[in-house]
Protein backbone atom coordinates (compact mmCIF):
# COMPACT_ATOMS: atom_id res chain seq x y z
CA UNK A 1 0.00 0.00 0.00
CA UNK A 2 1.42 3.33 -0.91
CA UNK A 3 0.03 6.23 0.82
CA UNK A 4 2.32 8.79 0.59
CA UNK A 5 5.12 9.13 -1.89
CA UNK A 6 5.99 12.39 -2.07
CA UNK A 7 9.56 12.59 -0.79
CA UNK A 8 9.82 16.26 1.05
CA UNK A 9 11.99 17.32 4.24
CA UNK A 10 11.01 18.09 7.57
CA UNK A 11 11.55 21.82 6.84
CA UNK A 12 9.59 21.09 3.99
CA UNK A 13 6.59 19.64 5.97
CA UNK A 14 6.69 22.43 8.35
CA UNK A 15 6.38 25.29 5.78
CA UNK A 16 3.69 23.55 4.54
CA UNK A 17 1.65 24.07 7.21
CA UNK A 18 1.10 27.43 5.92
CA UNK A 19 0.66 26.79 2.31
CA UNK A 20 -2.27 28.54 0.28
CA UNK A 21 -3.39 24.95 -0.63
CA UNK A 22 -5.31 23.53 2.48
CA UNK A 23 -4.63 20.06 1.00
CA UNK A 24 -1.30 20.65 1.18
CA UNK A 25 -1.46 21.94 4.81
CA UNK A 26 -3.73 18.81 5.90
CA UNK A 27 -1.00 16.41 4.23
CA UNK A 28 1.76 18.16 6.19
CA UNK A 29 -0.01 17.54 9.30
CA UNK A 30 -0.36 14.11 8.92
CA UNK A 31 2.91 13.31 8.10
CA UNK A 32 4.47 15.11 10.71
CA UNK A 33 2.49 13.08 12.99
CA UNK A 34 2.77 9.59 11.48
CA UNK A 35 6.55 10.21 11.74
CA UNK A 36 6.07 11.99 15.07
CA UNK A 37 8.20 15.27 14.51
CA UNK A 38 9.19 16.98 17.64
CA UNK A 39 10.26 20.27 16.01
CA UNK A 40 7.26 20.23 14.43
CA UNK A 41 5.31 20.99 17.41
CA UNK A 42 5.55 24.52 17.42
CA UNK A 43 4.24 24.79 13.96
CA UNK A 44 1.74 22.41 14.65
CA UNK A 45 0.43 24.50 17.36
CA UNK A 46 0.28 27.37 15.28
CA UNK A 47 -1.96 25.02 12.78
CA UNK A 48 -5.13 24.07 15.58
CA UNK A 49 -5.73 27.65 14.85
CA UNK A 50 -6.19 27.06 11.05
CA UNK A 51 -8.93 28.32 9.58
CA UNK A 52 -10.19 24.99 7.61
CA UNK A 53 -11.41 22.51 10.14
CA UNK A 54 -9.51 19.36 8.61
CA UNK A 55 -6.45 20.93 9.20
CA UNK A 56 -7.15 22.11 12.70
CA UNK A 57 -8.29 18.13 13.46
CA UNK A 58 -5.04 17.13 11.68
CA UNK A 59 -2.46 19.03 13.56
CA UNK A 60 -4.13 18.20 16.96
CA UNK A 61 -4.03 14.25 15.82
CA UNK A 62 -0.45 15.01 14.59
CA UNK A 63 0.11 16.84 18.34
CA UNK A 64 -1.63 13.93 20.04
CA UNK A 65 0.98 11.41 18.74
CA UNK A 66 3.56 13.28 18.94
CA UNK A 67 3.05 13.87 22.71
CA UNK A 68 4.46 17.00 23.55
CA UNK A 69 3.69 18.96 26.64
CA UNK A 70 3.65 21.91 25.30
CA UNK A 71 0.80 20.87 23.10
CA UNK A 72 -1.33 21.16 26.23
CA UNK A 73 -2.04 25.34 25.14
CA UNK A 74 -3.22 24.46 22.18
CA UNK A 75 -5.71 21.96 23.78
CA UNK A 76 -6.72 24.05 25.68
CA UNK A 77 -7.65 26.89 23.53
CA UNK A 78 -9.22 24.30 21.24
CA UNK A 79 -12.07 23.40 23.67
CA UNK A 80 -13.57 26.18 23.09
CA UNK A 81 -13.73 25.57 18.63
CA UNK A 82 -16.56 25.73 17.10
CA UNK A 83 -16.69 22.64 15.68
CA UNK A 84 -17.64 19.17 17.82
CA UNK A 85 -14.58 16.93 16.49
CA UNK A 86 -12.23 19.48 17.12
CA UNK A 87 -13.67 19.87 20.41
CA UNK A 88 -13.71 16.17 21.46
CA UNK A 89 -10.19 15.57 20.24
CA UNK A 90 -8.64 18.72 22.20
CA UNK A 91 -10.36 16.93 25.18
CA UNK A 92 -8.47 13.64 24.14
CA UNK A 93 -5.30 15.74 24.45
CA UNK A 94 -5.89 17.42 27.71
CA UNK A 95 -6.64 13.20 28.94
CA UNK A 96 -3.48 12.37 27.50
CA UNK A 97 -1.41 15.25 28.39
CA UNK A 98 -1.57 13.78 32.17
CA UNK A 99 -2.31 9.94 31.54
CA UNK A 100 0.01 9.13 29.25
CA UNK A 101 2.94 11.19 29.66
CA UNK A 102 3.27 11.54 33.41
CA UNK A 103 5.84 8.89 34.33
CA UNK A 104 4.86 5.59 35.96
CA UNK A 105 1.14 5.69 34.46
CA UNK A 106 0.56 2.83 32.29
CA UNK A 107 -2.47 0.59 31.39
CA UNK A 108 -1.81 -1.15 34.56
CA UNK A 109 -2.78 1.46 36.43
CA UNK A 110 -6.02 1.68 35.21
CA UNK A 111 -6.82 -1.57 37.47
CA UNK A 112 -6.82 0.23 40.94
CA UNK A 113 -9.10 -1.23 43.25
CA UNK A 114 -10.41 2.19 44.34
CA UNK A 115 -11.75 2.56 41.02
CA UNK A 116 -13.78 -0.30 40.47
CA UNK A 117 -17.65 -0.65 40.13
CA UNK A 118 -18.85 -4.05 39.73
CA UNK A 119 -22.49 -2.31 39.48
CA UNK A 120 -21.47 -0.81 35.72
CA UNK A 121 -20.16 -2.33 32.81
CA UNK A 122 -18.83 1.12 31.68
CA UNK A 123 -16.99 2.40 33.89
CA UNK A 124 -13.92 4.09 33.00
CA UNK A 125 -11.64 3.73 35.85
CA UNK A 126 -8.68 5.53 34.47
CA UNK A 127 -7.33 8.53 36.77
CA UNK A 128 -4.34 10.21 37.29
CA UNK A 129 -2.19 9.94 40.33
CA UNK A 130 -3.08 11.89 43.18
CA UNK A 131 0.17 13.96 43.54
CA UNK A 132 -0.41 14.70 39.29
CA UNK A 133 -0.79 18.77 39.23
CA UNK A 134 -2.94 19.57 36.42
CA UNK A 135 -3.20 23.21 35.00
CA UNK A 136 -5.81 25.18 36.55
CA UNK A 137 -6.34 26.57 32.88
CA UNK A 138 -6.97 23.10 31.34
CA UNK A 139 -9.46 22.51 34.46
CA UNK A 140 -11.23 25.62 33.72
CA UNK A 141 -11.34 24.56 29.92
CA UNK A 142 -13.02 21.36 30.52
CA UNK A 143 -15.09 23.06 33.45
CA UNK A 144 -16.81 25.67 30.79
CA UNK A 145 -17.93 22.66 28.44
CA UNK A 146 -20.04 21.43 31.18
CA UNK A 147 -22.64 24.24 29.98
CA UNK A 148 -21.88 23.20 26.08
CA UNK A 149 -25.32 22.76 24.78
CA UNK A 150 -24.22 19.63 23.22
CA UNK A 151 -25.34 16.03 25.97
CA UNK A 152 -21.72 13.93 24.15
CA UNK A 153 -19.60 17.34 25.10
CA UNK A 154 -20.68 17.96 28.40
CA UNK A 155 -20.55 13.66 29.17
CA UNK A 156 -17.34 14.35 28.18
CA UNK A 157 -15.85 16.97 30.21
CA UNK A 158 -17.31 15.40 32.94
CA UNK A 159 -15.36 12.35 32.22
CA UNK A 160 -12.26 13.88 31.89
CA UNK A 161 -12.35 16.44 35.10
CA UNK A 162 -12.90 12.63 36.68
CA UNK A 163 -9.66 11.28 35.31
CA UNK A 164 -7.76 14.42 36.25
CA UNK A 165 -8.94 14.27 39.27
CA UNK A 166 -9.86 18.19 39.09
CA UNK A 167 -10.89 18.91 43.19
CA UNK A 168 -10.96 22.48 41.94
CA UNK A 169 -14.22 21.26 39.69
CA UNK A 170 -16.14 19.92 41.99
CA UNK A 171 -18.62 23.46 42.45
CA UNK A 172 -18.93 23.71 38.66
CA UNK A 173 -20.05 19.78 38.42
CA UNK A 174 -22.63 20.05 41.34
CA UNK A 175 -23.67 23.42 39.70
CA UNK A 176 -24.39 21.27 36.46
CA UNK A 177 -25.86 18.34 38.28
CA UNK A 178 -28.64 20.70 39.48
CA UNK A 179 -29.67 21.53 36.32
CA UNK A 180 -28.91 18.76 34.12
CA UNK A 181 -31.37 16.59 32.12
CA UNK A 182 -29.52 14.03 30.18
CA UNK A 183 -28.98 11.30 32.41
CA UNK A 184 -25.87 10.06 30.63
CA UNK A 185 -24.09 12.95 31.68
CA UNK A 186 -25.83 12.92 35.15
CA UNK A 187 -24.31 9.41 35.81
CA UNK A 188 -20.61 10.67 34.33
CA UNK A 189 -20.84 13.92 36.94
CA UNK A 190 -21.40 11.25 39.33
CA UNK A 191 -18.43 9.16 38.50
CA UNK A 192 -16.32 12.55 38.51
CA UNK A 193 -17.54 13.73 41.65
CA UNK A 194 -16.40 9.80 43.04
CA UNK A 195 -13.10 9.97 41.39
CA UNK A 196 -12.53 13.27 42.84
CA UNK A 197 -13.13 11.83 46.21
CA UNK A 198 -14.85 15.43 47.99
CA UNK A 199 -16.85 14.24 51.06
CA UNK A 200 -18.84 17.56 50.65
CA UNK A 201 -19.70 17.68 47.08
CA UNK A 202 -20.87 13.89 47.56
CA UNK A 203 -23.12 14.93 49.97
CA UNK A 204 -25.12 16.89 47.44
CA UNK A 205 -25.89 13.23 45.62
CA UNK A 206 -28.09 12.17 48.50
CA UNK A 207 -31.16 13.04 46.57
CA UNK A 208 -30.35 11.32 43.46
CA UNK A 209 -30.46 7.74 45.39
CA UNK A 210 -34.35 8.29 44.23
CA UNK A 211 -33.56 9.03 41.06
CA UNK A 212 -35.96 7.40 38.68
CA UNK A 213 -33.26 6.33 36.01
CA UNK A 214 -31.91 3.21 37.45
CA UNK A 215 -27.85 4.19 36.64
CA UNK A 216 -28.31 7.46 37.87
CA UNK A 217 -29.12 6.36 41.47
CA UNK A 218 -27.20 3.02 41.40
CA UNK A 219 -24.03 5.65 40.57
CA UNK A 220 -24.76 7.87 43.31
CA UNK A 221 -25.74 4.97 46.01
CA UNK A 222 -22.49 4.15 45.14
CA UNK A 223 -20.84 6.88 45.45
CA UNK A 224 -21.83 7.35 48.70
CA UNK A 225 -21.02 4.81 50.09
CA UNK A 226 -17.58 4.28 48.92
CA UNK A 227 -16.77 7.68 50.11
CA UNK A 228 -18.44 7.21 53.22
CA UNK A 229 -20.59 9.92 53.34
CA UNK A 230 -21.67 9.69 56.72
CA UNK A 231 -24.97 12.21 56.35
CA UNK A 232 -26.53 9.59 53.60
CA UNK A 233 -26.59 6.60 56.27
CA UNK A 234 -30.14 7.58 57.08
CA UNK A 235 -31.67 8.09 53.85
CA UNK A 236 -30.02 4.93 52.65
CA UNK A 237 -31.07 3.00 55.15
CA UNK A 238 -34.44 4.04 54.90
CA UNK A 239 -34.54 3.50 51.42
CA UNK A 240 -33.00 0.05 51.89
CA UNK A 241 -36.07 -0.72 54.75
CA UNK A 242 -38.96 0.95 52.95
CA UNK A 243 -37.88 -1.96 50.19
CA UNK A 244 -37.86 -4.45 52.70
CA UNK A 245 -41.16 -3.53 54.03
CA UNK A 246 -42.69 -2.81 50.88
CA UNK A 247 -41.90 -7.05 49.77
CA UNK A 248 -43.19 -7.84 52.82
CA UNK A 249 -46.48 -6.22 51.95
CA UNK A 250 -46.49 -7.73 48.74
CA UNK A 251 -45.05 -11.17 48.86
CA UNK A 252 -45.83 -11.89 52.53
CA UNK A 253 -41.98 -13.19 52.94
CA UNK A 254 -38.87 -11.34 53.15
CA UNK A 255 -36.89 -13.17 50.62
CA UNK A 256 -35.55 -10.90 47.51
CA UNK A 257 -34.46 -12.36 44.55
CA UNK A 258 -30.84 -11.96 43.15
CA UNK A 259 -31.52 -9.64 40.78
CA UNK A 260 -32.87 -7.21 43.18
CA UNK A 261 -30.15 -4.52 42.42
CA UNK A 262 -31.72 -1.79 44.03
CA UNK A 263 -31.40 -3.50 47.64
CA UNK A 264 -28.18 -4.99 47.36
CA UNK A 265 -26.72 -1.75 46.08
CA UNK A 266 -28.39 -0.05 49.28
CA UNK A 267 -26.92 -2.62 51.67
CA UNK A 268 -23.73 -2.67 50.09
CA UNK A 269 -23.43 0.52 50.30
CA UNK A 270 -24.15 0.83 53.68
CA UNK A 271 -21.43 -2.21 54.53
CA UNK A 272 -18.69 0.59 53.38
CA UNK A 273 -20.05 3.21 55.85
CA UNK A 274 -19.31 0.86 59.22
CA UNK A 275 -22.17 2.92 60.81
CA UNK A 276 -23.42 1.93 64.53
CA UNK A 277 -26.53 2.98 63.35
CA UNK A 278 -26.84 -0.11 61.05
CA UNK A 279 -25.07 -2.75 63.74
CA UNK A 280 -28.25 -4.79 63.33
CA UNK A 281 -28.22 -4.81 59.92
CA UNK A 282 -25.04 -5.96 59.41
CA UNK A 283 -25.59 -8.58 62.23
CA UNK A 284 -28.31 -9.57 60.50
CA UNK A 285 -26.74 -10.40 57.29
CA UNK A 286 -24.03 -12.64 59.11
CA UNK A 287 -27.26 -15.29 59.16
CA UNK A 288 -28.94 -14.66 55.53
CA UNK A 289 -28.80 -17.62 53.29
CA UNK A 290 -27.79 -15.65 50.44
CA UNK A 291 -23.91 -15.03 50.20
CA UNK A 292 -23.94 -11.36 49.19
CA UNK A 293 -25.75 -10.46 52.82
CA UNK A 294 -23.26 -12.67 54.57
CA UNK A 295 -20.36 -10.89 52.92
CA UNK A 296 -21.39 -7.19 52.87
CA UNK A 297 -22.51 -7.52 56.55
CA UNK A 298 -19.26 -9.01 57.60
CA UNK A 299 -17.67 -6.04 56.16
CA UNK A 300 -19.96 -3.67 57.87
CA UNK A 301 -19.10 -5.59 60.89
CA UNK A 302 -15.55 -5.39 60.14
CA UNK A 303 -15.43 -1.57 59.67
CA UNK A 304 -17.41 -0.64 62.62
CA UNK A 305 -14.87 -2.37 64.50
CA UNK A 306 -17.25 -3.84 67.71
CA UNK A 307 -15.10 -6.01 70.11
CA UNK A 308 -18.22 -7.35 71.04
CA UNK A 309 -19.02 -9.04 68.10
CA UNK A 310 -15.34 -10.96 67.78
CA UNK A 311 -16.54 -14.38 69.67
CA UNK A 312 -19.60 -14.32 67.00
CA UNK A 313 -17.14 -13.46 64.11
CA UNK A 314 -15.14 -16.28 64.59
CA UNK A 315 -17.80 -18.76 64.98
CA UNK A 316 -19.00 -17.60 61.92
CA UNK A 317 -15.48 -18.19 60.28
CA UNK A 318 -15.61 -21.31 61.20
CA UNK A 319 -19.18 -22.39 59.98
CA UNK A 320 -18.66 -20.86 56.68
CA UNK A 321 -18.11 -22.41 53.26
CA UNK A 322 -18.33 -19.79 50.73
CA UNK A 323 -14.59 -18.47 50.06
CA UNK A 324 -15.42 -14.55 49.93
CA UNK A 325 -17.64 -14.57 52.71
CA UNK A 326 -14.75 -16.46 54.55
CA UNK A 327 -12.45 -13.60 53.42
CA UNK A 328 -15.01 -10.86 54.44
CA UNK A 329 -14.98 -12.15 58.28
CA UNK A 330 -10.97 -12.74 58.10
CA UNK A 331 -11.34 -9.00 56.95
CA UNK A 332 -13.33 -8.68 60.39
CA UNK A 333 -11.58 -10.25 62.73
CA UNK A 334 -8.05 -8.83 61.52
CA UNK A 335 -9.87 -5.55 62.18
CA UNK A 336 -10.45 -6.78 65.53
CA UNK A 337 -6.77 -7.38 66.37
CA UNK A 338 -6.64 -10.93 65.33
CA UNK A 339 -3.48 -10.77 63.80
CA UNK A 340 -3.64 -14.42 62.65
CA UNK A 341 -5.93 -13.18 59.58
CA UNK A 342 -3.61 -10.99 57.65
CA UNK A 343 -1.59 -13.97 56.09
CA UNK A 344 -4.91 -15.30 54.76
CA UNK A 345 -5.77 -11.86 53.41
CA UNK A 346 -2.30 -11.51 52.04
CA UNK A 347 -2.35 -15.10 50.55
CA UNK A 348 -5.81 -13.81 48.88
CA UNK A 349 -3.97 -10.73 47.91
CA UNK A 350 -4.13 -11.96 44.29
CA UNK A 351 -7.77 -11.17 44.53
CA UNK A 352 -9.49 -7.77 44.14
CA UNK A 353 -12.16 -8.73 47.40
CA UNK A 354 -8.38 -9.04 49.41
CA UNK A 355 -6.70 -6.30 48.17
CA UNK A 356 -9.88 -3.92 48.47
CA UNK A 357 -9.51 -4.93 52.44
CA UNK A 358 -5.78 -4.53 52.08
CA UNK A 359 -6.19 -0.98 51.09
CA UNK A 360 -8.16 -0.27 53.62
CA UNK A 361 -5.16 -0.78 56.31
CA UNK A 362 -4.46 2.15 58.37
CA UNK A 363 -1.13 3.71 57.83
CA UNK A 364 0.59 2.24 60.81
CA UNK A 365 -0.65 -1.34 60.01
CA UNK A 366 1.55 -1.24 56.18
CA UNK A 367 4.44 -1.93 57.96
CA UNK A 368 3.10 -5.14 58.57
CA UNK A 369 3.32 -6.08 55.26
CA UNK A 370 6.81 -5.38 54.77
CA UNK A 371 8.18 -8.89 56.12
CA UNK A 372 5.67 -10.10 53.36
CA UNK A 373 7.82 -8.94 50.69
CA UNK A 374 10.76 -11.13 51.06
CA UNK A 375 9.25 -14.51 51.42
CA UNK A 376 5.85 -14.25 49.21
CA UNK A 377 5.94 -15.17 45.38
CA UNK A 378 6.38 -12.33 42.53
CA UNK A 379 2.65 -12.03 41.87
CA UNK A 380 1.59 -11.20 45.28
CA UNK A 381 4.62 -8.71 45.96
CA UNK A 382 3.07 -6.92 43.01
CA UNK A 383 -0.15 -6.61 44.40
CA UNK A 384 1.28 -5.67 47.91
CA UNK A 385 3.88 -2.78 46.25
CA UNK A 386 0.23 -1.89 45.09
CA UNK A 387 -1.32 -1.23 48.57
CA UNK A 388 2.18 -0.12 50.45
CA UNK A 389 2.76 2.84 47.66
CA UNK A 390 -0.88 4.21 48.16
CA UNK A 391 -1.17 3.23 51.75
CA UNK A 392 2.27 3.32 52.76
CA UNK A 393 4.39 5.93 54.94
CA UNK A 394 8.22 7.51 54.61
CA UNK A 395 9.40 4.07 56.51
CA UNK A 396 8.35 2.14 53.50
CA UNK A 397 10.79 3.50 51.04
CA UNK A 398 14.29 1.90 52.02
CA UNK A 399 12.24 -1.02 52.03
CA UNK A 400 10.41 -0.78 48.62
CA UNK A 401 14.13 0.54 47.23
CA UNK A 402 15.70 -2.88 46.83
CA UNK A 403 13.04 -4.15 44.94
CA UNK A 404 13.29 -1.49 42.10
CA UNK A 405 16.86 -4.10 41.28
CA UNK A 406 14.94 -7.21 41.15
CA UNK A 407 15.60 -9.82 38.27
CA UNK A 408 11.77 -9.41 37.74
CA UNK A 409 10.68 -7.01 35.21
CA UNK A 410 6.82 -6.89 37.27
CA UNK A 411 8.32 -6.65 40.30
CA UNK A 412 10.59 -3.85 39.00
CA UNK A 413 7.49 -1.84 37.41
CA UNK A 414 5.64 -1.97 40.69
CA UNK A 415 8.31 -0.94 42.73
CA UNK A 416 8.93 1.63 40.66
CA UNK A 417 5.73 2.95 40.91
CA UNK A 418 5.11 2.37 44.61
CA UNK A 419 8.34 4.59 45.05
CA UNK A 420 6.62 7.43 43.02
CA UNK A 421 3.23 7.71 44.86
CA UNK A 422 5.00 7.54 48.18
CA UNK A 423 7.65 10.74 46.59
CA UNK A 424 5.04 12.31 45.15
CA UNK A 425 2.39 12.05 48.10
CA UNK A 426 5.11 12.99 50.75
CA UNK A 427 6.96 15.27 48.48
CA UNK A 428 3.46 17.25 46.86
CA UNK A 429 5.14 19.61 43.78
């Protein structure tokens, strides 16, 4: 296949870009990005401001593979173009400006247990690192096409100020959740305001549990609960028992059927708050026939942390059959001091359910973990370098260190990375 013949030099190419022929400026722009042309860029930069649209689309494709920080103006400037591609693509660059050339963030990262929702299919869990500064001007960029009067532009900006992480955001998205319409982007301001991870804006979802579009309130049960939003306990739980009470009235027995989403959301949601308001609930669930119940209200149990309840806990351990239910009450009892659990939760570490509970450690229980390093196989010191770089204090570095020179090129990546969120979390830019 012969694309392009046309044998011309770089200097060529970039005069080009300002040729009367917009063909000709087009074709520049696409070469200089197939053959990614660094001192190109600012030529290319100057050509997003073209006046043909194909050529503006072309040298923002061209900047895009070329990967240039100092494309990041031009993305900028270009959300605000009056035409939609251009638009969506200068959003693709402000994404990629952070994801993909920030070192240490690779698809791997994209796995983080934090950002997981087994309640969507399409859930984009990608997101910066937490110690990533992004420019306030590309935040205010993406901010503004929350009020685009296109529903794909606005989803869109709200999915990206959710990868960046943009904190500074949060006002403008619960501004636009107020008023928005499209429940598409309702459910992405939802996923921003989670990946954001502000307490206070999450509080503002609290009415949307009632939502009548199913993903819109399965997002922000969610959401609450994983940030443990401690003001939506009630409402939860009183949506969770008006449900309860309602199939009562209706079926004459309490039994709900598996694919009663709306509860289990509600109670699972209410596991991640470890509220003493729900201590019965969760009690209750240690008994239920069905192994979700068991599970989510060992976890409740587990986070509300009542050395009452160990003697119970353990005979429950013992009874039980069902592996992650069995890994939800080691979860418990560990919480309860039982020190004897955390080899079972680290031998499970290979599992998301163990390294979820993993992550939940408190900073001065990740030492514990360091022993764990030198004797467990390569897979699970992966998943560990994992928890002790987001988890993981000053005192974990000389021990992380060593393993950047291992003979194993996964181990190596890890360690690598676990040494960059600790740096970049105790040494903020």
């Amino acid at each position: 296949m012969r694309a392009q013949t046309r044998q011309v030099s770089v200097e060529a190419l970039i005069y080009d870009l300002q040729h009367p022929d917009q063909k000709r400026r087009r074709d520049a722009a696409i070469l200089l990005g197939q053959n990614r042309i660094q001192q190109a860029v600012p030529a290319l930069i100057e050509a997003t401001r073209d006046s043909d649209v194909d050529v503006r689309l072309e040298a923002l494709r061209a900047l895009l593979a070329i990967r240039d920080r100092r494309a990041l103006t031009a993305y900028v400037e270009r959300t605000g173009d009056g035409n939609r591609s251009v638009q969506e693509k200068a959003i693709e660059g402000i994404i990629e400006t952070y994801t993909v050339q920030e070192a240490g963030f690779t698809d791997k990262v994209k796995r983080v247990a934090e950002f997981v929702n087994p309640f969507s299919d399409d859930f984009n869990p990608l997101t910066v690192e937490p110690y990533v500064q992004v420019d306030p001007a590309a935040v205010e960029a993406l901010s503004r096409l929350l009020d685009s009067d296109q529903p794909a532009l606005r989803r869109q900006a709200a999915e990206a100020l959710g990868i960046l992480r943009a904190r500074s955001a949060a006002p403008a998205l619960r501004d636009r959740l107020t008023r928005e319409e499209n429940n598409g982007v309702k459910v992405e301001i939802i996923r921003a305001i989670y990946k954001i991870g502000d307490r206070e804006t999450a509080a503002t979802l609290i009415p949307f549990i009632q939502d009548p579009d199913k993903k819109v309130h399965d997002e922000a049960i969610y959401t609450l609960g994983r940030l443990r939003v401690t003001e939506a306990v009630r409402p939860l739980k009183e949506q969770y028992d008006s449900g309860v009470v309602e199939r009562k009235k209706v079926l004459k027995i309490l039994p709900v059927s598996g694919k009663d989403d709306l509860q289990r959301n509600l109670y699972q949601a209410l596991s991640y708050m470890g509220s003493p308001d729900c201590r019965e609930l969760y009690y209750g669930g240690l008994y239920e026939e069905r192994e979700f119940y068991r599970r989510y209200g060992a976890e409740g149990l587990a986070r509300l942390e009542d050395s009452t309840l160990e003697t119970e806990l353990a005979r429950a351990y013992v009874r039980e059959s069902a592996a992650p239910v069995k890994l939800a009450l080691s979860f418990a009892l560990f919480r309860l001091g039982r020190q004897e659990h955390l080899d079972e939760l680290i031998l499970n570490a290979g599992r998301d359910q163990a390294l979820h509970y993993l992550l939940e450690l408190k900073p001065e229980q990740v030492s514990q973990l360091y022993p764990y390093l030198e004797q467990e196989r390569e897979p699970l010191k992966v998943r560990l370098l994992e928890v002790i770089g987001q988890r993981g204090d000053e005192s974990a570095i000389p021990v992380v260190t060593p393993l950047a020179s291992s003979q194993n090129p996964a181990v190596v990546s890890a360690a690598n990375q676990a040494l960059r969120r600790l740096n970049g979390r105790l040494n903020p830019e």
